[in-house]
Protein backbone atom coordinates (compact mmCIF):
# COMPACT_ATOMS: atom_id res chain seq x y z
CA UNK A 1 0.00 0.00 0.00
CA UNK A 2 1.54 2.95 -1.13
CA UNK A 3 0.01 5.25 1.91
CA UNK A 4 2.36 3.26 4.25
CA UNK A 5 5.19 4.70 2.59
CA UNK A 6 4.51 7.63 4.29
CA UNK A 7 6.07 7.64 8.15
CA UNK A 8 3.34 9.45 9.98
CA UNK A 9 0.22 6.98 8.73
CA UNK A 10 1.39 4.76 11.30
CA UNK A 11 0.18 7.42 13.90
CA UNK A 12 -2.86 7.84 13.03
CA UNK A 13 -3.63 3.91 12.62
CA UNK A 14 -1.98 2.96 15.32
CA UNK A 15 -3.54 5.80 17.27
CA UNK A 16 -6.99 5.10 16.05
CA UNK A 17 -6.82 1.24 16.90
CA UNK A 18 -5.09 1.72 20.64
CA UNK A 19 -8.08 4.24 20.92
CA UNK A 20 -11.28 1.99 19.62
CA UNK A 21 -9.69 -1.20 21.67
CA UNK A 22 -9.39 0.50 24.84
CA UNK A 23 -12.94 2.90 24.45
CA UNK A 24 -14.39 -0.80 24.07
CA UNK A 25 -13.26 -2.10 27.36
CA UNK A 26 -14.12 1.48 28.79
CA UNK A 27 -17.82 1.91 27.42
CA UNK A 28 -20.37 -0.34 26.11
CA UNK A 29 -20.41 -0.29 22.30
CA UNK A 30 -21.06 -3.42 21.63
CA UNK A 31 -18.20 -4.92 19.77
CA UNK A 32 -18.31 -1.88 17.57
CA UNK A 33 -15.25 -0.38 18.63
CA UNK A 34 -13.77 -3.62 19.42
CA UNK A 35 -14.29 -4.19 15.66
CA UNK A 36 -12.67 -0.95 14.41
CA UNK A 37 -9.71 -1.14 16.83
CA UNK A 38 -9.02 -4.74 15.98
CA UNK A 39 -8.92 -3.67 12.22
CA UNK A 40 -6.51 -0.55 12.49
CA UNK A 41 -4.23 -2.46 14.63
CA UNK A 42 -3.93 -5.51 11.71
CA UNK A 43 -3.92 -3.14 8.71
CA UNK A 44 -1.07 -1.54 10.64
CA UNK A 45 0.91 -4.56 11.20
CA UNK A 46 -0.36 -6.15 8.26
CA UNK A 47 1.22 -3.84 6.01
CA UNK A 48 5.05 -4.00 7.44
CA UNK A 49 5.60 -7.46 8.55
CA UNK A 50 5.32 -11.33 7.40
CA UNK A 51 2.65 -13.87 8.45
CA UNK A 52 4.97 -15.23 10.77
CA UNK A 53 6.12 -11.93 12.03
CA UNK A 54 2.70 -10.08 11.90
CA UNK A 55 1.08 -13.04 14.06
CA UNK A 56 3.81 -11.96 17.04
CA UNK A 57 3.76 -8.72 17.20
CA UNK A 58 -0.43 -8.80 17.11
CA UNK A 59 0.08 -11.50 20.24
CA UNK A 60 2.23 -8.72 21.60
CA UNK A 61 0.42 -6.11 21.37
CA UNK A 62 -3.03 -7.53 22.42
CA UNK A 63 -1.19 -8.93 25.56
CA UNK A 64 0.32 -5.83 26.83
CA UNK A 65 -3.75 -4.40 26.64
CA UNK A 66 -4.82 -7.30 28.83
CA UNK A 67 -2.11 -6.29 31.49
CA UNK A 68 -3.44 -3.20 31.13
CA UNK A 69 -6.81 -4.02 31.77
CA UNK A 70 -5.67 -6.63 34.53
CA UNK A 71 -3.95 -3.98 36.71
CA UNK A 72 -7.16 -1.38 35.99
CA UNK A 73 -9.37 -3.13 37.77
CA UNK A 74 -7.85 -6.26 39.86
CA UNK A 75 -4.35 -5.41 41.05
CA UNK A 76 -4.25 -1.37 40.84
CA UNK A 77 -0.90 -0.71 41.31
CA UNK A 78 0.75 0.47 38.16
CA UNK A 79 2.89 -1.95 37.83
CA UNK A 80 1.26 -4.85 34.90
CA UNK A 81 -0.39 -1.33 33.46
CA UNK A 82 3.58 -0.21 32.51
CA UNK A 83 4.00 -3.46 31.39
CA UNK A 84 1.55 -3.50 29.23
CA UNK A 85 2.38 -0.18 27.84
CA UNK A 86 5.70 -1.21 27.13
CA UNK A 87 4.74 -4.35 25.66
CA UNK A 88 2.12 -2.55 23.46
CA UNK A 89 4.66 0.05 22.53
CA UNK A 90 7.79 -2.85 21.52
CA UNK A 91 5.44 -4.51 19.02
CA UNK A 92 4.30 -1.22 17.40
CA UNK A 93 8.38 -0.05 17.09
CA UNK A 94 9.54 -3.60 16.06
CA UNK A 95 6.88 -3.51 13.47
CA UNK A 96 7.98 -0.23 11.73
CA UNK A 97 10.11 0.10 9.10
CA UNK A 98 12.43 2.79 10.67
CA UNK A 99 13.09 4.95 13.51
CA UNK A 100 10.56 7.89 12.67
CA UNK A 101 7.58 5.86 11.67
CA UNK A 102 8.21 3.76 15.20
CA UNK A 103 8.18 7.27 16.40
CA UNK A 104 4.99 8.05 15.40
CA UNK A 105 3.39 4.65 16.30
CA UNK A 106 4.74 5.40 19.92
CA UNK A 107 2.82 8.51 19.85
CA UNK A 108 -0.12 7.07 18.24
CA UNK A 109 -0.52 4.57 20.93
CA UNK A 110 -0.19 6.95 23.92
CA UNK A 111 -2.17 9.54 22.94
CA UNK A 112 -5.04 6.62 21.45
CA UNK A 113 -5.23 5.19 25.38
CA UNK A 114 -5.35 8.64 26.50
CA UNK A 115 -8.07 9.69 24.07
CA UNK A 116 -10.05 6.70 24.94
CA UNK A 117 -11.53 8.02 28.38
CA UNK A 118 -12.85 10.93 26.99
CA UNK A 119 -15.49 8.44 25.62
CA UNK A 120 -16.73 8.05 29.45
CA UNK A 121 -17.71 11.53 28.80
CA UNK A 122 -19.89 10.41 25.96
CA UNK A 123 -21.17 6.72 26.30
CA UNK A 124 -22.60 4.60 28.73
CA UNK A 125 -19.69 3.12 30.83
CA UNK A 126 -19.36 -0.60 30.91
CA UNK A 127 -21.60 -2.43 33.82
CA UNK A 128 -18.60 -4.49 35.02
CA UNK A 129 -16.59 -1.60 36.11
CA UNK A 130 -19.94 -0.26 38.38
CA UNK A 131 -19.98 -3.68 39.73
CA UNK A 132 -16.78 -4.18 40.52
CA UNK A 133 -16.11 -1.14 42.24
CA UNK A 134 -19.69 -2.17 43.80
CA UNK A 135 -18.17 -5.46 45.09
CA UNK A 136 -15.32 -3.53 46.50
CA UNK A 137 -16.61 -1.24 47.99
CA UNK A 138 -19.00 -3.99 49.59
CA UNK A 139 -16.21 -5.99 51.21
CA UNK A 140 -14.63 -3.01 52.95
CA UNK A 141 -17.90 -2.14 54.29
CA UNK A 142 -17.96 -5.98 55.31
CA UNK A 143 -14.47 -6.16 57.06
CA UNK A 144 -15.34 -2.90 58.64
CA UNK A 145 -18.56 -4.51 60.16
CA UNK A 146 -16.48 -7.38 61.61
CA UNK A 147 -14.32 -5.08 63.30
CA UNK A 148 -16.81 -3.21 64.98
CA UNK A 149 -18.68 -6.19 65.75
CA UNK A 150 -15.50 -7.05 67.86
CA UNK A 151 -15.27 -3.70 69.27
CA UNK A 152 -18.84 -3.69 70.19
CA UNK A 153 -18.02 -6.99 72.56
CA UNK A 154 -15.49 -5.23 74.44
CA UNK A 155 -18.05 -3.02 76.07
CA UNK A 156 -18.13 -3.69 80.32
CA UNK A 157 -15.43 -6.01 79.69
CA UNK A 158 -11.93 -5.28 82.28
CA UNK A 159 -8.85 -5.85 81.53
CA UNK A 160 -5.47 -3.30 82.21
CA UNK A 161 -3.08 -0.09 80.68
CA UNK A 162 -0.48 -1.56 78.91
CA UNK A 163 0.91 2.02 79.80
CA UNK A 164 0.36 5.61 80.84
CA UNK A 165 -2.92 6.69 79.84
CA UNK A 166 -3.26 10.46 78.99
CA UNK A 167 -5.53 9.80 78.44
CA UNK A 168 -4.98 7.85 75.25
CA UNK A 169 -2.84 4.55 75.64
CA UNK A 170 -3.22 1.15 75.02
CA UNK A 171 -4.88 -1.79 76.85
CA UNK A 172 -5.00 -5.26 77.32
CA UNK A 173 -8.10 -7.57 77.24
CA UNK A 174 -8.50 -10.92 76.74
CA UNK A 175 -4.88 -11.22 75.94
CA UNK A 176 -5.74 -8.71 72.88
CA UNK A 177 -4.31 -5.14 72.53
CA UNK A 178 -6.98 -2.23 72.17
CA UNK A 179 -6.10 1.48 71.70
CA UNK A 180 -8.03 3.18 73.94
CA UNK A 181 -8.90 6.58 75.93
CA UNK A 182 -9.82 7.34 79.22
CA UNK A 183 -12.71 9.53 80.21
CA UNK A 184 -10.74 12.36 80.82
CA UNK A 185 -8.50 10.74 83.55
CA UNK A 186 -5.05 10.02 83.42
CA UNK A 187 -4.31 6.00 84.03
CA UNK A 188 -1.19 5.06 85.23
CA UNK A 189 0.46 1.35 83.50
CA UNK A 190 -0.96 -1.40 84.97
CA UNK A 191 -4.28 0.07 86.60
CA UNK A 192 -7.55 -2.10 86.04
CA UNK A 193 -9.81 -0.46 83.98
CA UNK A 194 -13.15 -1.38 82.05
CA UNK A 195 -14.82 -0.60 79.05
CA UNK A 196 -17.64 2.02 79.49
CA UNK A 197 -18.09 3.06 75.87
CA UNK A 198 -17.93 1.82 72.41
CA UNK A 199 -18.03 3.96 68.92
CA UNK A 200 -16.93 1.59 65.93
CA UNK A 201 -13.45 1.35 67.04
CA UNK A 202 -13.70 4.23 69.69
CA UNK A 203 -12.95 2.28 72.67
CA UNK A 204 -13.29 4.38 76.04
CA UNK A 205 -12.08 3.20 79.17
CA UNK A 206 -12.30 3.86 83.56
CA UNK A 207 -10.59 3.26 86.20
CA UNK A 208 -11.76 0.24 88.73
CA UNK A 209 -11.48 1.80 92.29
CA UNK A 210 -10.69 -0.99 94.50
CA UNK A 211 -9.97 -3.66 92.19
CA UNK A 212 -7.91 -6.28 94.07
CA UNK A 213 -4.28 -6.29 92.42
CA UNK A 214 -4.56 -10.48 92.53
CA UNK A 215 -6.65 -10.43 89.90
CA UNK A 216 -5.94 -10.19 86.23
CA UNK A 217 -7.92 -9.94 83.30
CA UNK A 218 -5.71 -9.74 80.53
């Protein structure tokens, strides 16, 4: 094809296929831009390489967008995400013809992901993401249930300052470590003391007058 003799086409396809492929996993088209992205991205390699060259670099480039994907919206830390850029960005170089057209391909794909979320701002976003994001943010409300539920057991329980209260410090009950406060008095280490008041995590303490030094509630 005689347009591919031409360096900068490569940015534009490339560009246009990085930005259909990842406004599909972003917003619900419908395959539609799963379609278009799919056939920018083989035209491009298509028109530089071999079969046996052209079926790599696609296998290349389609796994560095699953990392992508994989670190978007199970592992979150950046790290498979650069991983999949790079991988996304070797195949495009390896597949052009020289150093400016791999140039442009480089740009093509960065800018393509990055114009690919301004689709949120136009189409419906993808019901997995809501759901996801649903699910997580269900299991942190669940974990922080449990903990309060174990908070909320500690109320009129005893037990003793694991040091100086004042009036926040730490006690000991049931051979478990609490941070806790006082209700405005300052606890010396060691004094018995018992749970008065609970708030989630909030755990508020008093001082036992009289409680025999024999016994021990930790």
């Amino acid at each position: 094809m005689d347009i591919f003799t031409h360096d900068w086409i490569g940015f534009f396809v490339i560009g246009f296929g990085t930005l259909f492929l990842i406004g599909e996993v972003l917003v619900n088209m419908r395959g539609l831009f799963a379609l278009l992205g799919i056939g920018f991205i083989t035209v491009y390699f298509g028109a530089y390489l071999e079969p046996g060259s052209f079926s790599l670099m696609i296998i290349i480039y389609f796994i560095g967008l699953l990392l992508i994907i994989i670190d978007g919206k199970i592992v979150n830390d950046g790290t498979l995400a650069t991983l999949g850029l790079g991988s996304m960005i070797t195949a495009v170089v390896l597949a052009a013809p020289n150093f400016n057209a791999g140039l442009y391909a480089v740009c093509g794909v960065l800018l393509g992901g990055i114009g690919s979320f301004f689709f949120l701002k136009v189409f419906k976003r993808r019901n997995m993401w809501s759901k996801m994001t649903l699910l997580d943010r269900l299991t942190n409300e669940e974990g922080y249930s449990s903990l309060s539920s174990e908070y909320e057991q500690l109320l009129n329980k005893t037990g003793k300052t694991l040091n100086d209260m004042r009036p926040v410090g730490t006690v000991g009950i049931d051979n478990k470590q609490y941070s806790a406060v006082s209700n405005g008095q300052w606890i010396e280490k060691g004094t018995h003391v018992k749970v008065i008041h609970v708030d989630g995590t909030r755990v508020v303490v008093e001082k036992i007058d009289g409680y025999a030094d024999s016994e021990d509630d930790e």
